[in-house]
C-alpha atoms as a PDB file:
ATOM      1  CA  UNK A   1     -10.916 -11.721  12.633  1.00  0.00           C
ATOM      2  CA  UNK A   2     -10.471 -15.150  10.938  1.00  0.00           C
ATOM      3  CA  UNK A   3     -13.426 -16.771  10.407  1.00  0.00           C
ATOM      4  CA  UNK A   4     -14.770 -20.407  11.809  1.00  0.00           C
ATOM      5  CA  UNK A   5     -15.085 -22.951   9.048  1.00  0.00           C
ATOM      6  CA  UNK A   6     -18.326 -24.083   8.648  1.00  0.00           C
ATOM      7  CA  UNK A   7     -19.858 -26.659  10.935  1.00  0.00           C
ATOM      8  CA  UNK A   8     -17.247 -25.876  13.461  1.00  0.00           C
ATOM      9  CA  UNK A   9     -18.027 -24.860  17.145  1.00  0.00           C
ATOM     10  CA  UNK A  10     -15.004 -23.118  19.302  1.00  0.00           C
ATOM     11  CA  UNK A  11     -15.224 -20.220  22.128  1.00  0.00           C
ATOM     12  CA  UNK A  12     -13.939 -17.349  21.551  1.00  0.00           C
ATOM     13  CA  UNK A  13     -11.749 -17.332  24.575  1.00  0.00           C
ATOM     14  CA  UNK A  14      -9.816 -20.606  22.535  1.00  0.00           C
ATOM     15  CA  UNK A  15     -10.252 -19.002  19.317  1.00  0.00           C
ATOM     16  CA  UNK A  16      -8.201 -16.313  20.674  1.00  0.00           C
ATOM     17  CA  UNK A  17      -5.925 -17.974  22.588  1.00  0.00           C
ATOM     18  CA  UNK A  18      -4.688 -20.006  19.354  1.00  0.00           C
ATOM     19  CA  UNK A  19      -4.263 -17.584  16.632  1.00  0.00           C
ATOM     20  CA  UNK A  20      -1.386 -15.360  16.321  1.00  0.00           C
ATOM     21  CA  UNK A  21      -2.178 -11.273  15.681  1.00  0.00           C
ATOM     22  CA  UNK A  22      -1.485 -11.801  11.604  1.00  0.00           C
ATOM     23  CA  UNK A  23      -3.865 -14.362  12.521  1.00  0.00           C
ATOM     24  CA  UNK A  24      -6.564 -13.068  14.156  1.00  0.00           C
ATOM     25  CA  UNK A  25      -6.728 -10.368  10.871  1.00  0.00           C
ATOM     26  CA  UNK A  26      -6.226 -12.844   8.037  1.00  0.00           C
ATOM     27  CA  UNK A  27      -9.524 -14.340   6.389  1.00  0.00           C
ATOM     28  CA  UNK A  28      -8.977 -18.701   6.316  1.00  0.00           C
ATOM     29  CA  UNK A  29     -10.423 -18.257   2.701  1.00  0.00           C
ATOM     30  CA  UNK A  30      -7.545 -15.875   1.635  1.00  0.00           C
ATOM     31  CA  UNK A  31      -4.967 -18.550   3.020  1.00  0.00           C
ATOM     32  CA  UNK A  32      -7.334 -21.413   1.303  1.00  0.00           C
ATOM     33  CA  UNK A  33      -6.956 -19.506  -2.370  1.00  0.00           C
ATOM     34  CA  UNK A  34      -2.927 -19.039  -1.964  1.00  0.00           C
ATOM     35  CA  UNK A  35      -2.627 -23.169  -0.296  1.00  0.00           C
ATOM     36  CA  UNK A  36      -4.843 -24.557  -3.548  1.00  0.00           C
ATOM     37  CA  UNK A  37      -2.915 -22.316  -6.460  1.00  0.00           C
ATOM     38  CA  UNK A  38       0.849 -23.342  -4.994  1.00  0.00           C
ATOM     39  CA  UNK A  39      -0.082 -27.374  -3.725  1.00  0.00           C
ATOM     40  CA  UNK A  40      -1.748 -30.695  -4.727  1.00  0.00           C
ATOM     41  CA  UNK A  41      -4.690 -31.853  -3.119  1.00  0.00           C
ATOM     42  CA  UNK A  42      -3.652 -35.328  -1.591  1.00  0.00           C
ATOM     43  CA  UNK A  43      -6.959 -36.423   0.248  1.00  0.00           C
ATOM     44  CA  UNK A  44     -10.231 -35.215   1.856  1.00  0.00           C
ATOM     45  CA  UNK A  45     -11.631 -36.120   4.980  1.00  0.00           C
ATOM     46  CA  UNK A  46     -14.609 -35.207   7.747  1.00  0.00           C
ATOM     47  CA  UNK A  47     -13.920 -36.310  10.904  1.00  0.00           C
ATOM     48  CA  UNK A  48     -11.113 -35.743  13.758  1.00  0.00           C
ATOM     49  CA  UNK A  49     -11.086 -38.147  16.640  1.00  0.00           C
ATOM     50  CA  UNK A  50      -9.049 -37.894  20.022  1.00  0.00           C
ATOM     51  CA  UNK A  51      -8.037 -41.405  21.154  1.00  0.00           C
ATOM     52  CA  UNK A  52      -9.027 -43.111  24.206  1.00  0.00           C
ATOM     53  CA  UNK A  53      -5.267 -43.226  25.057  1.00  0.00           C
ATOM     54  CA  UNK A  54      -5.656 -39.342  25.866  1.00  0.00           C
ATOM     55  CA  UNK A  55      -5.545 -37.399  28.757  1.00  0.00           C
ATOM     56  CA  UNK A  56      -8.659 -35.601  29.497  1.00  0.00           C
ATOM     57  CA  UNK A  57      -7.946 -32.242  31.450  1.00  0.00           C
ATOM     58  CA  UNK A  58     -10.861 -31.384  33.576  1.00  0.00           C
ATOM     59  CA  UNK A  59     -10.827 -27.918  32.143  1.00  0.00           C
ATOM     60  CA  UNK A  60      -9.227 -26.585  28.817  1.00  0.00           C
ATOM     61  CA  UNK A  61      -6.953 -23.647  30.222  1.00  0.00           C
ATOM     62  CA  UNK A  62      -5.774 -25.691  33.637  1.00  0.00           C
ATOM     63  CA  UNK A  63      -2.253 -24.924  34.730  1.00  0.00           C
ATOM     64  CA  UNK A  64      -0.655 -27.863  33.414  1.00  0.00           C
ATOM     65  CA  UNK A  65       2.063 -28.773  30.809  1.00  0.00           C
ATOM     66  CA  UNK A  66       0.224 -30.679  27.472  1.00  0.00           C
ATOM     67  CA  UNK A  67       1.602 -32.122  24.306  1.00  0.00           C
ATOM     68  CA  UNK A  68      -0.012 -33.458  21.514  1.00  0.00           C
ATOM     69  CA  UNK A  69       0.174 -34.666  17.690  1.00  0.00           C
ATOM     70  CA  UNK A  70      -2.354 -35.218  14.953  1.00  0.00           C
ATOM     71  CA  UNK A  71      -1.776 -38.079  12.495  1.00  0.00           C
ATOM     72  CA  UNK A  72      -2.911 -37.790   8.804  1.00  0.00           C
ATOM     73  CA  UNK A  73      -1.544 -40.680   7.108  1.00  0.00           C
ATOM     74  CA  UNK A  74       1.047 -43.694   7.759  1.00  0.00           C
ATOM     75  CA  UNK A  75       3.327 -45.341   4.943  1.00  0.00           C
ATOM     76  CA  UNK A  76       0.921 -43.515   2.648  1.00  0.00           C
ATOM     77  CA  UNK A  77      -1.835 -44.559   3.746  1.00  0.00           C
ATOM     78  CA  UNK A  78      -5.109 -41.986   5.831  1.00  0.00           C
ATOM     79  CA  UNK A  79      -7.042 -46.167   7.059  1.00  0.00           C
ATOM     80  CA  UNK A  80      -4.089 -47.611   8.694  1.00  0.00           C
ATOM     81  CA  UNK A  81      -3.046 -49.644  11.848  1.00  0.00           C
ATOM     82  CA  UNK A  82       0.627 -49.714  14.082  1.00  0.00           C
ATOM     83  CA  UNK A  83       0.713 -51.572  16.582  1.00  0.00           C
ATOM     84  CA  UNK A  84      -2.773 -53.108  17.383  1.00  0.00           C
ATOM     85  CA  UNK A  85      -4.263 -50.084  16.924  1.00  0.00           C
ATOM     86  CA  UNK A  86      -6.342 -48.212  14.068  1.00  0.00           C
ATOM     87  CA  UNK A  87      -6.145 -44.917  12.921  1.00  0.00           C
ATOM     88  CA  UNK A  88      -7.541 -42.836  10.588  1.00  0.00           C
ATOM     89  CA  UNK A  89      -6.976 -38.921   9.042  1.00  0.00           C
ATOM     90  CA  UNK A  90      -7.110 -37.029  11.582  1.00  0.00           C
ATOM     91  CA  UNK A  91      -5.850 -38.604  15.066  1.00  0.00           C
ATOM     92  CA  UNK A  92      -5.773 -37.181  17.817  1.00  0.00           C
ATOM     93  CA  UNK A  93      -3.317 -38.178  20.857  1.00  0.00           C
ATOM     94  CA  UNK A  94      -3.088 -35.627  23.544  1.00  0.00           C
ATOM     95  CA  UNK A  95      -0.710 -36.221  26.650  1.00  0.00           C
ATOM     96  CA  UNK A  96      -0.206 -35.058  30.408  1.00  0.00           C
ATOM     97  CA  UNK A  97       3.380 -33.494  29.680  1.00  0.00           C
ATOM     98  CA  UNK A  98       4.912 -34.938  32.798  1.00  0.00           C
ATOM     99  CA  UNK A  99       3.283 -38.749  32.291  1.00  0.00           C
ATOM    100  CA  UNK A 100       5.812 -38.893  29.101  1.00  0.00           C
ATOM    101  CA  UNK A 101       8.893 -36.875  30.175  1.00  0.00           C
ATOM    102  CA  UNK A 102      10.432 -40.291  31.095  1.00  0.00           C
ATOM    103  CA  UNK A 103      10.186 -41.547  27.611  1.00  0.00           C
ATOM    104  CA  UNK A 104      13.255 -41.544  25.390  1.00  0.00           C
ATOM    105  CA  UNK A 105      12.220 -40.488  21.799  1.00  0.00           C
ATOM    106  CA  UNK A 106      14.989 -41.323  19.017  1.00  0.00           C
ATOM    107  CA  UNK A 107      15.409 -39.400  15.854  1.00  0.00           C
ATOM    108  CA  UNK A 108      15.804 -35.753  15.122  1.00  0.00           C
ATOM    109  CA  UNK A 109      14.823 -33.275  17.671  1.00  0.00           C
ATOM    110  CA  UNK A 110      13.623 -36.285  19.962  1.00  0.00           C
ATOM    111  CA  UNK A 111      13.606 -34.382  23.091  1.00  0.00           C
ATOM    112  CA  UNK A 112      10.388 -32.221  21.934  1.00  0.00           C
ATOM    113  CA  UNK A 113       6.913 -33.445  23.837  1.00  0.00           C
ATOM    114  CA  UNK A 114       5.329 -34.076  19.891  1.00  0.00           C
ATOM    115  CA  UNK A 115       7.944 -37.224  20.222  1.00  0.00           C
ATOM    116  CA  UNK A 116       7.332 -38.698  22.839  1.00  0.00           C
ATOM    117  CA  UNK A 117       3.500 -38.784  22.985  1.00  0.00           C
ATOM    118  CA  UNK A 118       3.897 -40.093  19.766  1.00  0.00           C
ATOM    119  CA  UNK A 119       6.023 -43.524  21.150  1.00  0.00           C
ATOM    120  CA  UNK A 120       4.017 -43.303  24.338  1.00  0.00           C
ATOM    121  CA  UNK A 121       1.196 -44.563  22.461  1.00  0.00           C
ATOM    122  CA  UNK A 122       2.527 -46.878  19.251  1.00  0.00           C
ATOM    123  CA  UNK A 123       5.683 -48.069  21.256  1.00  0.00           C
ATOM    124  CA  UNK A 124       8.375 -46.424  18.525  1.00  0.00           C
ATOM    125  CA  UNK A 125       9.773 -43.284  17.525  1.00  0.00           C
ATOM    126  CA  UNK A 126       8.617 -41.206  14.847  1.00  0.00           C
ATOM    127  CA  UNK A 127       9.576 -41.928  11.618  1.00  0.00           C
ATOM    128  CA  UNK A 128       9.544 -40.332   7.131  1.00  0.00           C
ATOM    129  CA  UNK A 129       6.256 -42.324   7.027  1.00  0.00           C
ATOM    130  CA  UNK A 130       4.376 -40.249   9.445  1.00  0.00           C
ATOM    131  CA  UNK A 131       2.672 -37.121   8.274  1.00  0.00           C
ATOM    132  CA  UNK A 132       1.171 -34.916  10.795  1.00  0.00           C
ATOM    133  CA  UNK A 133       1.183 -32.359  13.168  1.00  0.00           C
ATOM    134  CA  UNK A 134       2.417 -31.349  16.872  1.00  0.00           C
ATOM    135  CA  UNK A 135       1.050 -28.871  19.159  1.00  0.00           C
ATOM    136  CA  UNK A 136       1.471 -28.083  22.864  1.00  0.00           C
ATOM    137  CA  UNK A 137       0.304 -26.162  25.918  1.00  0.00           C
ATOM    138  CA  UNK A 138       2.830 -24.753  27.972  1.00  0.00           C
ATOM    139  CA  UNK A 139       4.133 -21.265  30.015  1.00  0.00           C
ATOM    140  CA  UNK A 140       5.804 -18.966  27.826  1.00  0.00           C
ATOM    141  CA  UNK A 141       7.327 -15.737  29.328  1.00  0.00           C
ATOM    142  CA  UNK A 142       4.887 -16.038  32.629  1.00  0.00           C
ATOM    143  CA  UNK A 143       1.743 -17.407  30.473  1.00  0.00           C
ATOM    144  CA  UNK A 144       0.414 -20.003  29.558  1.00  0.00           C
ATOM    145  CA  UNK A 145      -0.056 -20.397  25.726  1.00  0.00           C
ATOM    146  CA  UNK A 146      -1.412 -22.805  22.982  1.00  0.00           C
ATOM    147  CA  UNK A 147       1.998 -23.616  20.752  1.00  0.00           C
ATOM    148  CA  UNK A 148       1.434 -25.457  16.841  1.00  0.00           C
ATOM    149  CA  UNK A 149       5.077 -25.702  15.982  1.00  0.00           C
ATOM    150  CA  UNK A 150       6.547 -29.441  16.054  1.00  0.00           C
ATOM    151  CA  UNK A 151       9.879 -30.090  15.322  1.00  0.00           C
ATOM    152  CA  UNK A 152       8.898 -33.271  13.850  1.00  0.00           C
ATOM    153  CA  UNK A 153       5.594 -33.004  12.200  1.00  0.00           C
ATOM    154  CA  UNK A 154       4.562 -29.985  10.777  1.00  0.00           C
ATOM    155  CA  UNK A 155       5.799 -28.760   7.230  1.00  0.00           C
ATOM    156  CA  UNK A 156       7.774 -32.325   6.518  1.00  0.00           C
ATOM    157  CA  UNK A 157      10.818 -32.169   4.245  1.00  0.00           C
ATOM    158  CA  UNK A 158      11.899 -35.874   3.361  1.00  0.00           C
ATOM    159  CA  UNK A 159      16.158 -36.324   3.598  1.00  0.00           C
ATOM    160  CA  UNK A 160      17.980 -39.451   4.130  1.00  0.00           C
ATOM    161  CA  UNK A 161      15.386 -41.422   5.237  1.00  0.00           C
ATOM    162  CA  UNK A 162      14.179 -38.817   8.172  1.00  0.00           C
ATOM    163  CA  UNK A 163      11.607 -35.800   8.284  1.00  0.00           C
ATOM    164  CA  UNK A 164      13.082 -32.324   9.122  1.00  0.00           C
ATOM    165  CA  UNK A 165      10.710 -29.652   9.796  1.00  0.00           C
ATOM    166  CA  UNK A 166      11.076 -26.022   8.480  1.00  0.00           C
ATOM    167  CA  UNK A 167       9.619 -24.846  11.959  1.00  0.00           C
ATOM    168  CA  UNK A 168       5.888 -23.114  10.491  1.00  0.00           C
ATOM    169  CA  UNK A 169       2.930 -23.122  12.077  1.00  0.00           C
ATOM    170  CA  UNK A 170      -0.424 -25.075  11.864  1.00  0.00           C
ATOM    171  CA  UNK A 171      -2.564 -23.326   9.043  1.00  0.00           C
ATOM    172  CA  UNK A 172      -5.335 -21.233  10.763  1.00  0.00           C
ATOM    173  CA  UNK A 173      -8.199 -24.044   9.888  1.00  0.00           C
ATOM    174  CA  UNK A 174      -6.133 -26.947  10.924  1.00  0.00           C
ATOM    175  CA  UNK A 175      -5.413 -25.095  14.610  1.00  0.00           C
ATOM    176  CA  UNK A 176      -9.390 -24.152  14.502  1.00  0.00           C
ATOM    177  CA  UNK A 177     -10.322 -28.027  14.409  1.00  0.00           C
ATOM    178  CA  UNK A 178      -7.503 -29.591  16.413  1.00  0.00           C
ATOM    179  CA  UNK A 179      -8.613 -27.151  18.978  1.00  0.00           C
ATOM    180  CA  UNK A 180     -12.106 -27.249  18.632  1.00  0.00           C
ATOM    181  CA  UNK A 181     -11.970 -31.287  18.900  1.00  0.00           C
ATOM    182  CA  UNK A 182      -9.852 -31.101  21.980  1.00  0.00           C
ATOM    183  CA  UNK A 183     -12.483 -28.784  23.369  1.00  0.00           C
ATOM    184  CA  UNK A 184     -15.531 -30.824  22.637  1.00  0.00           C
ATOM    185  CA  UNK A 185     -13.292 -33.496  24.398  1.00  0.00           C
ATOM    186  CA  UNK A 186     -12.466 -31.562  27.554  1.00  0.00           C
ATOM    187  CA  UNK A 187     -16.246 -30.616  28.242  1.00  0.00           C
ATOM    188  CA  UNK A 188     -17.867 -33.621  26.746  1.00  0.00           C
ATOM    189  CA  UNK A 189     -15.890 -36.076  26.963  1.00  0.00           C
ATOM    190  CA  UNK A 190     -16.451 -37.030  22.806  1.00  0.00           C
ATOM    191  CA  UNK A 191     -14.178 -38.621  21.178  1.00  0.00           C
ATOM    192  CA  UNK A 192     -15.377 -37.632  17.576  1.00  0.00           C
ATOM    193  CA  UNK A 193     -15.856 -34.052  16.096  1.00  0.00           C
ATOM    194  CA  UNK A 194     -17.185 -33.772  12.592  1.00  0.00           C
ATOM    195  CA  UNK A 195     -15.070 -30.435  10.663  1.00  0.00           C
ATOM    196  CA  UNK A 196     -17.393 -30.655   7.807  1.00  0.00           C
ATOM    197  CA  UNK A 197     -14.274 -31.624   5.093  1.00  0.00           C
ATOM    198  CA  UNK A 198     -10.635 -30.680   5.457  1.00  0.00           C
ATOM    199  CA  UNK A 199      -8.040 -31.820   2.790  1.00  0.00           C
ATOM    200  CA  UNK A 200      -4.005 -32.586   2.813  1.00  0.00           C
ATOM    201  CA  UNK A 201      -2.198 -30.528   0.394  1.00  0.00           C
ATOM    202  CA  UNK A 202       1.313 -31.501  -0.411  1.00  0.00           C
ATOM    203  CA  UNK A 203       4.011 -29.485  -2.396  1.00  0.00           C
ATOM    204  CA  UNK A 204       5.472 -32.553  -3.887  1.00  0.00           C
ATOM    205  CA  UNK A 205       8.823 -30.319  -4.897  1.00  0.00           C
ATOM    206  CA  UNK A 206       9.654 -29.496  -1.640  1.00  0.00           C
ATOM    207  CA  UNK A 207       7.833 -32.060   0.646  1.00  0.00           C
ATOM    208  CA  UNK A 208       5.651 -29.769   2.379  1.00  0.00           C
ATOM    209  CA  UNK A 209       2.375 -30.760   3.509  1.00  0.00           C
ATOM    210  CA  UNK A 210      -0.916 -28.299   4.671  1.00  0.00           C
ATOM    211  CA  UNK A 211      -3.572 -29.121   5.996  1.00  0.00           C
ATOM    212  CA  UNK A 212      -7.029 -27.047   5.229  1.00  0.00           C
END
């Protein structure tokens, strides 16, 4: 089974329900060695942190629709604020599904949740300056599953002015932490989770980004 990066604290029960079954087999330092020989190293940072403009279930596997996105960097930039408010590598926004269904989201794909949790925080859509990712908790064939595929974050591929997404999933350390912080938050109520270091990769050719 995949192993937890160091300094990070997740139950099993998450671990499981996150990972796919390639997954759950597949060792994060095998994935680590391929991500480092094929992309740059952009920037390094310790620290994930769920806003105070997130919902807080009351427990982590409740029957309700979520949606979320972590932000990495803005305009270039991992210290950054948009619209009165500051963010850093590593933001976390996570949303009651139906508290943002109203919102209209422009841009490609605008209809996914990723979207609009996105403007129901900063007040605008989602734009080629934002890299990050999107992930969701919804029902899926009768269950209710963890989803890391955003139509608008994840795996970014800059044309005309707007990001398209090749549709891939989180890597298995960046799912690990997002979940783990959102877990600390449900039973603790912390905002902050230190991940010991992850870094933003970037294949500069093709405008992919990876975070590990």
């Amino acid at each position: 089974m995949a192993n937890l990066p160091k300094g990070l604290s997740l139950s099993k029960k998450t671990l499981l329900s996150i990972l796919t079954p390639s997954e759950i087999k597949e060792k994060i330092k095998e994935q680590y060695e391929r991500v480092v020989r094929e992309y740059n190293p952009i920037f390094t940072f310790k620290t994930f942190h769920v806003s105070c403009r997130s919902y807080r279930p009351k427990v982590l596997f409740d029957k309700e629709q979520l949606g979320g996105v972590v932000l990495y960097s803005y305009k270039g930039k991992f210290d950054w604020y948009l619209s009165g408010i500051h963010c850093k590598a590593g933001y976390i926004i996570l949303k009651k599904s139906k508290d943002v269904d109203h919102i209209k989201a422009e841009g490609d794909r605008a209809g996914i949740i990723h979207g609009k949790v996105y403007k129901s925080v900063f007040g605008i859509d989602i734009d080629h300056h934002v890299v990050g990712g999107g992930f969701a908790y919804t029902k899926k064939n009768g269950k209710w599953v963890w989803k890391f595929k955003s139509f608008s974050l994840c795996t970014l591929v800059h044309k005309a002015s707007r990001y398209y997404s090749n549709d891939e999933e989180m890597s298995i350390h960046e799912k690990i932490a997002v979940m783990a912080t959102i877990e600390k938050w449900v039973k603790t109520g912390q905002q902050n989770n230190n991940i010991g270091e992850m870094t933003l990769f970037e294949d500069t050719n093709f405008g992919k980004s990876v975070i590990l």
